[in-house]
Each structure stands twice: as C-alpha cells, then as structure tokens.
N, C-alpha and C. Protein backbone atom coordinates (compact mmCIF):
# COMPACT_ATOMS: atom_id res chain seq x y z
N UNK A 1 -174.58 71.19 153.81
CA UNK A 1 -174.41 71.04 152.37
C UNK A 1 -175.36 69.94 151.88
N UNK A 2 -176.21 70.37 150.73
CA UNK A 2 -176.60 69.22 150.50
C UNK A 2 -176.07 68.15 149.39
N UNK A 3 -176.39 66.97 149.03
CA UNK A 3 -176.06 66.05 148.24
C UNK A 3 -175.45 66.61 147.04
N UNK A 4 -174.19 66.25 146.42
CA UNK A 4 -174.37 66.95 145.22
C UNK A 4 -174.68 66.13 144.17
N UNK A 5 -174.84 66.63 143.05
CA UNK A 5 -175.40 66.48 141.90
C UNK A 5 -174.33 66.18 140.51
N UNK A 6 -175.20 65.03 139.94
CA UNK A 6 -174.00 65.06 138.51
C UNK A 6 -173.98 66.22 137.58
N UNK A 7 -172.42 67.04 137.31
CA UNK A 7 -172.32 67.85 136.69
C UNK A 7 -172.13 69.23 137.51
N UNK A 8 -172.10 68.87 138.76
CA UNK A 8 -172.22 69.90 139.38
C UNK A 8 -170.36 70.53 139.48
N UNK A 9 -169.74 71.42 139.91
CA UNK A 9 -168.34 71.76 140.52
C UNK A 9 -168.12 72.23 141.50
N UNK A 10 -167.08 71.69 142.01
CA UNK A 10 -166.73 71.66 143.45
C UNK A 10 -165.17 71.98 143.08
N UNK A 11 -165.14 72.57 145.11
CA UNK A 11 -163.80 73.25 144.83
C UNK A 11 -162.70 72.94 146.08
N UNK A 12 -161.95 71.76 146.22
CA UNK A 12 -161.73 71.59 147.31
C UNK A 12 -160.99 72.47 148.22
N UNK A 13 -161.09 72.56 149.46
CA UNK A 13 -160.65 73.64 150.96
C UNK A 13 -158.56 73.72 150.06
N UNK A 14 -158.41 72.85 149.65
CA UNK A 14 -156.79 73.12 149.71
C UNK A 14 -156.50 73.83 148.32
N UNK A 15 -157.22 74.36 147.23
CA UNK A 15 -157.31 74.77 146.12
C UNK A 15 -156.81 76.38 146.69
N UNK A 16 -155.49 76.75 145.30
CA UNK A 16 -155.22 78.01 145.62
C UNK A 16 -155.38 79.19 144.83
N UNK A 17 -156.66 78.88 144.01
CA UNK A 17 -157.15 79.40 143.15
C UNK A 17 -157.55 78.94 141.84
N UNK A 18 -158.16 79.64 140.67
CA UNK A 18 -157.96 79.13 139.40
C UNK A 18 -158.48 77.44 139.15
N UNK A 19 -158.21 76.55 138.78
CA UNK A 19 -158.78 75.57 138.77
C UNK A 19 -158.13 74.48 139.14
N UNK A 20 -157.28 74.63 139.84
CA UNK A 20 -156.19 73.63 140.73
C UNK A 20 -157.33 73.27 141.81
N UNK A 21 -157.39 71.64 141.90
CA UNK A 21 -158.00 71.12 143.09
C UNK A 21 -159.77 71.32 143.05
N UNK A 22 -160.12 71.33 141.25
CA UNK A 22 -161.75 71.93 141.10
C UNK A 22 -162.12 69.86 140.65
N UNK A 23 -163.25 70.00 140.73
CA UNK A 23 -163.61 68.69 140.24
C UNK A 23 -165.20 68.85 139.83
N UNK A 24 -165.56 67.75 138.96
CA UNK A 24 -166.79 67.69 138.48
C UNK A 24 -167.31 66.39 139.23
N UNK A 25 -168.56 66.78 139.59
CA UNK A 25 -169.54 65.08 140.00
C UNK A 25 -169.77 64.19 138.89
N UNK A 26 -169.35 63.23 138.86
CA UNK A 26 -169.69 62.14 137.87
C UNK A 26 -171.14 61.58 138.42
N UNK A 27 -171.24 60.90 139.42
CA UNK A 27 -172.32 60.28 140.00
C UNK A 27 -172.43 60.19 141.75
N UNK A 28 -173.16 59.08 141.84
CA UNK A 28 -173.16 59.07 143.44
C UNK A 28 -172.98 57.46 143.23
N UNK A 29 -171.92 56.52 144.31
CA UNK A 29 -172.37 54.93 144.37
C UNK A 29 -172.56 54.69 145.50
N UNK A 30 -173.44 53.19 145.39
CA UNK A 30 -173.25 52.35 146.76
C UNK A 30 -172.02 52.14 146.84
N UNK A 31 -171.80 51.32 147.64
CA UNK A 31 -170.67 50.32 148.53
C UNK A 31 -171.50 48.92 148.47
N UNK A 32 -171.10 47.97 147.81
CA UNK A 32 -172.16 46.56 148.09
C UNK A 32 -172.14 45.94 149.27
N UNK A 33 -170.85 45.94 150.19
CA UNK A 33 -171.39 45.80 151.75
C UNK A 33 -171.99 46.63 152.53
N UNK A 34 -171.97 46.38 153.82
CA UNK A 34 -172.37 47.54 154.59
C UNK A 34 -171.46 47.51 155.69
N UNK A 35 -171.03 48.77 155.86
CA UNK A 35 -170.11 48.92 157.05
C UNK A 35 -169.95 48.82 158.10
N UNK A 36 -168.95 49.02 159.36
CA UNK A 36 -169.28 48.62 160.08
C UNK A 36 -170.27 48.63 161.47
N UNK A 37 -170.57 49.97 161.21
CA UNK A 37 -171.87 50.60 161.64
C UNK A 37 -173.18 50.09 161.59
N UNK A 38 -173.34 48.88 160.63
CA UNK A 38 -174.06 48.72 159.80
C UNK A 38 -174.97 49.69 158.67
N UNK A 39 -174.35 50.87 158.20
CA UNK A 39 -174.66 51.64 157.44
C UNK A 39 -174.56 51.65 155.96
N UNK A 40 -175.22 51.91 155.49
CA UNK A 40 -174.86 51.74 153.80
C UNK A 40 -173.89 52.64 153.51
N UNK A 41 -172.92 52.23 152.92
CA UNK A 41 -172.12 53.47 152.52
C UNK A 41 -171.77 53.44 151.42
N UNK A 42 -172.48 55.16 150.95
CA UNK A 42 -172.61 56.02 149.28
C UNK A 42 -171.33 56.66 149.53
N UNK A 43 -170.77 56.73 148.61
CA UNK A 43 -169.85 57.57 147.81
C UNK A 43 -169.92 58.65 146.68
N UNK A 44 -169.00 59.55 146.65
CA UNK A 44 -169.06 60.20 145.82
C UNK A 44 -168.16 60.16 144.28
N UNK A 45 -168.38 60.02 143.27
CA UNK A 45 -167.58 60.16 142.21
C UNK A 45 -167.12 60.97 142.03
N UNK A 46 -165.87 61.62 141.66
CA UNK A 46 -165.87 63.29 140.83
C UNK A 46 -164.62 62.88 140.03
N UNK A 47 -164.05 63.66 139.13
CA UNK A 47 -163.10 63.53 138.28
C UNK A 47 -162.28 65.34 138.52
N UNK A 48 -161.39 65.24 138.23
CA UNK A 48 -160.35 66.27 138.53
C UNK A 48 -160.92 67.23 136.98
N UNK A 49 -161.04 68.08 137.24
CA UNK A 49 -160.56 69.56 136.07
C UNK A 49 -159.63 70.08 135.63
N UNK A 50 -158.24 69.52 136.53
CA UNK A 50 -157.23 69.62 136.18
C UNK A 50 -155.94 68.92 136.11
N UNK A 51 -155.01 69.05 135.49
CA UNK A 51 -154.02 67.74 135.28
C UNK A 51 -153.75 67.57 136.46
N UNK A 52 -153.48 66.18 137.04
CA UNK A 52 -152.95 65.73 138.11
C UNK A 52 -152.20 64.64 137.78
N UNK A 53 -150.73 64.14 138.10
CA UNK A 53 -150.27 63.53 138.18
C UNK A 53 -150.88 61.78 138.69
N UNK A 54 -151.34 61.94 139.76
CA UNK A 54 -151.88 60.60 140.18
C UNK A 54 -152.71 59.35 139.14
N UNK A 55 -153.25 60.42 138.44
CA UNK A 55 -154.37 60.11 137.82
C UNK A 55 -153.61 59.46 136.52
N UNK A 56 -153.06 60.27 135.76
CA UNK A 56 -151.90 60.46 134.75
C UNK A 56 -151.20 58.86 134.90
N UNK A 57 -150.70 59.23 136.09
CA UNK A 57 -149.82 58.12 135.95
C UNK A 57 -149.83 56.42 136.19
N UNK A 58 -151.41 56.93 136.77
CA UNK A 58 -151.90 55.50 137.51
C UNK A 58 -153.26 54.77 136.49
N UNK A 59 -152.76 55.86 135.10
CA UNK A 59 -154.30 55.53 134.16
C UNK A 59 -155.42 55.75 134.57
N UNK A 60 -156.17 56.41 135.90
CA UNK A 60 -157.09 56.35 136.52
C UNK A 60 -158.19 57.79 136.30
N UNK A 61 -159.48 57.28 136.49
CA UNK A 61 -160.05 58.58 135.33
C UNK A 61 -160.78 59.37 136.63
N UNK A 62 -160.76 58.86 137.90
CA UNK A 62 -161.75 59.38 138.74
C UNK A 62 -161.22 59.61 140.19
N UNK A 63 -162.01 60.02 141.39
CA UNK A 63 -161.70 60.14 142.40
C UNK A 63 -163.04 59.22 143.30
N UNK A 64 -162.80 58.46 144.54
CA UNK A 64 -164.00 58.43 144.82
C UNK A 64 -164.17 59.15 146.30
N UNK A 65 -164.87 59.54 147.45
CA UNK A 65 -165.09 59.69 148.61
C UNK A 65 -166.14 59.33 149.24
N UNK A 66 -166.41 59.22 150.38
CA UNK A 66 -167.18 58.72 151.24
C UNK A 66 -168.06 59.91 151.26
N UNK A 67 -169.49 60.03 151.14
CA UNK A 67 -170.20 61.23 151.32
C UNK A 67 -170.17 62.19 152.12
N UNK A 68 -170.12 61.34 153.39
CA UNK A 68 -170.07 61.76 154.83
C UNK A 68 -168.45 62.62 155.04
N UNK A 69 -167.72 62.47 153.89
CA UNK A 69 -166.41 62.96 154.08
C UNK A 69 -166.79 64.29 153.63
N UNK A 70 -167.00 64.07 152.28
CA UNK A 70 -167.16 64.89 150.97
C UNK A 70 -167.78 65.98 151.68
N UNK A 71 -168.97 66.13 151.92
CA UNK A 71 -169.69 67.14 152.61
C UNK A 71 -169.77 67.47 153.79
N UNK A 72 -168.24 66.86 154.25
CA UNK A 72 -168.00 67.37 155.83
C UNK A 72 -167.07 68.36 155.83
N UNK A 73 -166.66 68.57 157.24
CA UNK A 73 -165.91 70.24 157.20
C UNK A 73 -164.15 69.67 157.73
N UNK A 74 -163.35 70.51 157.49
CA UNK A 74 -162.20 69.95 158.26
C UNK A 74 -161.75 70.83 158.94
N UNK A 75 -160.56 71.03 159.88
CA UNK A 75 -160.03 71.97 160.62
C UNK A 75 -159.02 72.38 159.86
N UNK A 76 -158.79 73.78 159.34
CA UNK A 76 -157.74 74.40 158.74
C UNK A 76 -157.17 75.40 159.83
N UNK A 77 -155.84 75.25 160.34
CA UNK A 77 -155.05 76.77 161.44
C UNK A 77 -156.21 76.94 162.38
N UNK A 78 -156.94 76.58 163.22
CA UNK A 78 -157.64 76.56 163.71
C UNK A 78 -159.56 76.99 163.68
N UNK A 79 -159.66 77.00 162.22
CA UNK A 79 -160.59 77.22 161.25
C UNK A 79 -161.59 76.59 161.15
N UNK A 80 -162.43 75.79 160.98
CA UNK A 80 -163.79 75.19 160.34
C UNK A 80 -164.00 75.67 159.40
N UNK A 81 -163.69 74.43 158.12
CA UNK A 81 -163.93 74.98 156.67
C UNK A 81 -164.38 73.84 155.78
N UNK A 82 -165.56 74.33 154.97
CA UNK A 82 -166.03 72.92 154.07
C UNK A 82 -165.01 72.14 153.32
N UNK A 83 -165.11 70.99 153.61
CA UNK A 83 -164.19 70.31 152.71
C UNK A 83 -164.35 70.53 151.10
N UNK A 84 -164.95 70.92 150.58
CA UNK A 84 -165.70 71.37 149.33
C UNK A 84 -166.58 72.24 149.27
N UNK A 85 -166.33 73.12 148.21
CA UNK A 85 -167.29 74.13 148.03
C UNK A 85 -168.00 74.35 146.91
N UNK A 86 -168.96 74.48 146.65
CA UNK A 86 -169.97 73.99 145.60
C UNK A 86 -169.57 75.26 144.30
N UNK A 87 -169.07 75.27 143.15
CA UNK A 87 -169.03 76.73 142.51
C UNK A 87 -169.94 76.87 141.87
C-alpha cells in the first residue's frame, strides 16, 4: 500500500458495510522524538465519516495511527487482510 494522501478514503478491515468504520485522511505527522528504534515516527491523521461515540463524547475531532500500522495487514480467522482499504 502506498502512503496515503489528504482527502483520500479508507475503509477499515472491521467495517460491515455502508459507511461504518470509513474515514478521511486529514494529513500525515511527525512524532518530535524518535523512537525507540531510533526511527522517526509519522503518523497518520484521519477523522471518522461516521458518528462515533468516542469522538462525541471525548470532544475529539480525529484519529491518529502509526503509519507502519495503518498500512499494515492484520490476521482476521486465519486470514491476511489490509488493515485499511483505500475506496
């Protein structure tokens, strides 16, 4: 997968259709330290498309992830599946 892009939509692996679990890219950030790898670590911005409670209730307008998460794969029932899928 490559990098995504602001404005782009994504659709996360646990979404059960329709626009539950869709999100938009806001941006990309640093991290102002560096980890412990000594690696820089970028993140991803995105904001939800759809009501979510968390967000709602915690005043909070965004989501963030680790890139390396974002565009990695996870194990679903014994599956390999993108953690996000680009729509």
């Amino acid at each position: 997968m490559q990098v995504p892009k602001i404005g782009e939509h994504y659709r996360h692996y646990k979404s059960k259709g329709g626009t539950d679990h869709t999100y938009e890219i806001v941006g990309l950030a640093k991290h102002t330290e560096i980890d412990a790898l000594g690696q820089e670590a970028i993140f991803v911005v995105y904001k939800p498309l759809y009501n979510t409670e968390i967000l709602t209730m915690n005043k909070l307008d965004f989501f963030v992830r680790p890139l390396s998460l974002f565009i990695g794969s996870v194990e679903v029932e014994g599956t390999i599946v993108a953690r996000f899928t680009k729509l």
